[in-house]
C-alpha atoms as a PDB file:
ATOM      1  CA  UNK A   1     159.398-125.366 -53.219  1.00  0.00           C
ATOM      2  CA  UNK A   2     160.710-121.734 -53.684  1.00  0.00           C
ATOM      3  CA  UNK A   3     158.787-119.816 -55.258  1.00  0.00           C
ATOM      4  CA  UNK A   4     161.314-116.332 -55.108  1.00  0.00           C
ATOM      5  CA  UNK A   5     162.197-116.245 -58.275  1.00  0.00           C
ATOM      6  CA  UNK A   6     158.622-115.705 -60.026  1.00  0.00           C
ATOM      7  CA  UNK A   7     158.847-112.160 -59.151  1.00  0.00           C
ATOM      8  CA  UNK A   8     161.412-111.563 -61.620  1.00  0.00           C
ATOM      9  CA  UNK A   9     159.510-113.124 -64.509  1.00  0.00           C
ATOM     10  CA  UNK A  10     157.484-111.101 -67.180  1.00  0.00           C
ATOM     11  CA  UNK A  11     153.911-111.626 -67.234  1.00  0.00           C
ATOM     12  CA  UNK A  12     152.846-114.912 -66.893  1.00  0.00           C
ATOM     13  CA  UNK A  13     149.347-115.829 -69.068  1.00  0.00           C
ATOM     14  CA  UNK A  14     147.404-117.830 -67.866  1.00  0.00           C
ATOM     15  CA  UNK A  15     144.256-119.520 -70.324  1.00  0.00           C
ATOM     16  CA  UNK A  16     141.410-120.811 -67.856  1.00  0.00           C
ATOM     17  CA  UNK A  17     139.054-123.467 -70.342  1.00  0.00           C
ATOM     18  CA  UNK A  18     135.801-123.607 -68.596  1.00  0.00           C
ATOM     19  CA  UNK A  19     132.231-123.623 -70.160  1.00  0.00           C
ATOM     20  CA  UNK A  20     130.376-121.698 -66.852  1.00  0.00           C
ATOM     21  CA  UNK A  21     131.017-117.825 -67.547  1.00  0.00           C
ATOM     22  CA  UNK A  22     130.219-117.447 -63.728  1.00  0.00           C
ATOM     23  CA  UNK A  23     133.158-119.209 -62.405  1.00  0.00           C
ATOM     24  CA  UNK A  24     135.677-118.529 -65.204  1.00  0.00           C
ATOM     25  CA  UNK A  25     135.337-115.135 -64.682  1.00  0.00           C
ATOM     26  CA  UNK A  26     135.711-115.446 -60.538  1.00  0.00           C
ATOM     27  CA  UNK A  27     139.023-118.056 -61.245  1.00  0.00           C
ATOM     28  CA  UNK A  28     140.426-115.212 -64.027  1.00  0.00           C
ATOM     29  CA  UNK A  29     139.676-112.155 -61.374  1.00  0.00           C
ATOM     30  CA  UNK A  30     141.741-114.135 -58.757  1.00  0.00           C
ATOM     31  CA  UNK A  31     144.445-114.461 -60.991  1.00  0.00           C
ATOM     32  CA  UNK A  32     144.375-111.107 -62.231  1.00  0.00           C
ATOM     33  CA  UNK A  33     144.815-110.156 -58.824  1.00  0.00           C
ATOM     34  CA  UNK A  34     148.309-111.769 -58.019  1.00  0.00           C
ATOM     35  CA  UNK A  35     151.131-109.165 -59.749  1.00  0.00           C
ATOM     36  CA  UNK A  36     152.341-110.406 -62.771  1.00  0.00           C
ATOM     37  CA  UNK A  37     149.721-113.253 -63.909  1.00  0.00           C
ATOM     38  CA  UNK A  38     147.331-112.218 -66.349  1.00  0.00           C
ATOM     39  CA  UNK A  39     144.185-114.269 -66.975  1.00  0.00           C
ATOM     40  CA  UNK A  40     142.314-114.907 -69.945  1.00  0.00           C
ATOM     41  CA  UNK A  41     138.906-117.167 -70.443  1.00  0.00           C
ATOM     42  CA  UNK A  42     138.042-119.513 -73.199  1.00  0.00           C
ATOM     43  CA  UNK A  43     134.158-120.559 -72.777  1.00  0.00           C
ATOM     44  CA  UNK A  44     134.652-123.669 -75.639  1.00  0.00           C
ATOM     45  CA  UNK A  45     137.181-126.109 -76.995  1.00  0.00           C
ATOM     46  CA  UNK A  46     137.293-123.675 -80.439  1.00  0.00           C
ATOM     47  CA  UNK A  47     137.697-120.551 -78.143  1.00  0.00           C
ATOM     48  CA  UNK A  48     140.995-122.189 -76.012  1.00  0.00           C
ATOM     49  CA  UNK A  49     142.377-123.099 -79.632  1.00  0.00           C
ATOM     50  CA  UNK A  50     142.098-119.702 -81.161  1.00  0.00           C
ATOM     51  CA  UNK A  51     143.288-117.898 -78.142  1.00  0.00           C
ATOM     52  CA  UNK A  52     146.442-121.046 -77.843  1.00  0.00           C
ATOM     53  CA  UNK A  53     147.603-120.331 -81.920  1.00  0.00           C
ATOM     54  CA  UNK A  54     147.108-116.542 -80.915  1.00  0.00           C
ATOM     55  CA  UNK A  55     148.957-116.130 -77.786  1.00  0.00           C
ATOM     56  CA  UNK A  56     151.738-118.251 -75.791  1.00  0.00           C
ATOM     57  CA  UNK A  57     149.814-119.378 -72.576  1.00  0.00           C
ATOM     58  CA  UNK A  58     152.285-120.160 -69.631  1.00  0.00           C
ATOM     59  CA  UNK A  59     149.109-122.144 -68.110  1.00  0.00           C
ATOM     60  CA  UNK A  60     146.484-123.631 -69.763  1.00  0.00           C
ATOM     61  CA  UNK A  61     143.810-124.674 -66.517  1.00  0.00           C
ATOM     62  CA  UNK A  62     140.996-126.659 -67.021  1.00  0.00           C
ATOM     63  CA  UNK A  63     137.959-126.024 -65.039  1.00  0.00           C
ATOM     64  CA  UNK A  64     134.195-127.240 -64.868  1.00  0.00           C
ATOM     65  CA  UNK A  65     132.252-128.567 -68.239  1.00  0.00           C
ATOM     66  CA  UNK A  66     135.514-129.531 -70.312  1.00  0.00           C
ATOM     67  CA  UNK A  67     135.443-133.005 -71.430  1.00  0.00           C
ATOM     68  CA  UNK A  68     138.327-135.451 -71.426  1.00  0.00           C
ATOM     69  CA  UNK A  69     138.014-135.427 -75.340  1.00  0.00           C
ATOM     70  CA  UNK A  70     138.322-131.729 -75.965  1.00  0.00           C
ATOM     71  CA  UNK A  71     141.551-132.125 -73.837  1.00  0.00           C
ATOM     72  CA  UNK A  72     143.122-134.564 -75.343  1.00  0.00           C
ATOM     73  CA  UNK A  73     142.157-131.944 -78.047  1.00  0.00           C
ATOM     74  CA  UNK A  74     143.597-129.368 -76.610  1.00  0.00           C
ATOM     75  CA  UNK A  75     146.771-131.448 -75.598  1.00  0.00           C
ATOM     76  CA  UNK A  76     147.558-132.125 -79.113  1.00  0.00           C
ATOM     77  CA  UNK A  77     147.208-128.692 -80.469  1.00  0.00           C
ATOM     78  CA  UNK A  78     149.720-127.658 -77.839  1.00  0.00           C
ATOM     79  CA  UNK A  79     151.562-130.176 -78.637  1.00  0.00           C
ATOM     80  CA  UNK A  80     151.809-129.319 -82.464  1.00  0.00           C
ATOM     81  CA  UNK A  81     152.642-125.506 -81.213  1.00  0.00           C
ATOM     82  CA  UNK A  82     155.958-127.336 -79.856  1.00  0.00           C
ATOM     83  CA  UNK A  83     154.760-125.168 -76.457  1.00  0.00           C
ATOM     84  CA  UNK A  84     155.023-127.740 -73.793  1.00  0.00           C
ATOM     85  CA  UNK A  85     152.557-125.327 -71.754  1.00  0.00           C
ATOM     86  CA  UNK A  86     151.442-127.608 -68.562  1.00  0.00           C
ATOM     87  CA  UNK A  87     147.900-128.039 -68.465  1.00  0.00           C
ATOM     88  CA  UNK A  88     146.347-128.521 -64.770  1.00  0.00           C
ATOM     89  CA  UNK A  89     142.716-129.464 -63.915  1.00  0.00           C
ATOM     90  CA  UNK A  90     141.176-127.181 -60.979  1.00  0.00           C
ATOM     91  CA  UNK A  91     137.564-128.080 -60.217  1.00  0.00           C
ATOM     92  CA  UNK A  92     137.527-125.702 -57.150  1.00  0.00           C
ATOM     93  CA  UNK A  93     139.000-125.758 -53.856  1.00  0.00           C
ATOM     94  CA  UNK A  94     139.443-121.774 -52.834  1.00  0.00           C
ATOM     95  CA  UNK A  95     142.048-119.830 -54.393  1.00  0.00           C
ATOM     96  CA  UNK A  96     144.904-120.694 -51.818  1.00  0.00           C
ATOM     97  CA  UNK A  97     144.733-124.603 -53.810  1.00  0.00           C
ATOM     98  CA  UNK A  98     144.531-122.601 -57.223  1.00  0.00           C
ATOM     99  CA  UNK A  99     147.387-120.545 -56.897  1.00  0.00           C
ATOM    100  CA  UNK A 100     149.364-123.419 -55.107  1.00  0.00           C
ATOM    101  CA  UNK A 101     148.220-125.422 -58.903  1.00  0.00           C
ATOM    102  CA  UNK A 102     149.467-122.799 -60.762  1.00  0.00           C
ATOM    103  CA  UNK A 103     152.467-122.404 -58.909  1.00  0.00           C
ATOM    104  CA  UNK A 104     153.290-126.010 -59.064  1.00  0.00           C
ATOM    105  CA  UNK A 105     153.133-126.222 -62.564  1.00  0.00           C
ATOM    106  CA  UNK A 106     155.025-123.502 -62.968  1.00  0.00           C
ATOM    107  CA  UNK A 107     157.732-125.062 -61.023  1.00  0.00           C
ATOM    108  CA  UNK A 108     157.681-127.825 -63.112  1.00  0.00           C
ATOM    109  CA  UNK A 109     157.451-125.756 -66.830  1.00  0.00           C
END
């Protein structure tokens, strides 16, 4: 998988859905810290909606305390926004797996 020609990209947002503050914050400051990406945090099913009709997410991830019914939600809404934003599940794992997640579905967008 090459993964050269990210670095020519504009900013890439990224929306991380996870209802503990604690570890959204620790998955957005890891993204924050790769050039280019730029994280933001939805705490609740009505927060990731607002922020998804507000902004054009190149990422939506999925982390801790987000039920499979608020993303099928979720997947609809983005679906109705004609965005076809991937949406990836990361439940932890270190951030070498996370950015390899994000890369992947980047690779496939």
């Amino acid at each position: 998988m090459c993964l050269c020609g990210f670095n020519n990209l504009a900013m890439i947002n990224i929306l991380i859905v996870c209802t503990n503050q604690p570890i959204a914050e620790t998955i957005a400051r890891l993204i924050d810290n790769k050039e280019d990406w730029h994280a933001s945090t939805a705490l609740s099913l009505n927060d990731a909606l607002e922020r998804c009709y507000a902004i054009k997410f190149d990422v939506v991830l999925i982390g801790s305390g987000i039920s499979q019914e608020h993303e099928d939600v979720l997947h609809l809404h983005l679906e109705k926004l004609n965005t076809k934003t991937p949406v990836i599940k990361h439940y932890g794992g270190g951030s070498g797996l996370l950015y390899a997640e994000i890369y992947q579905a980047l690779v496939k967008k």
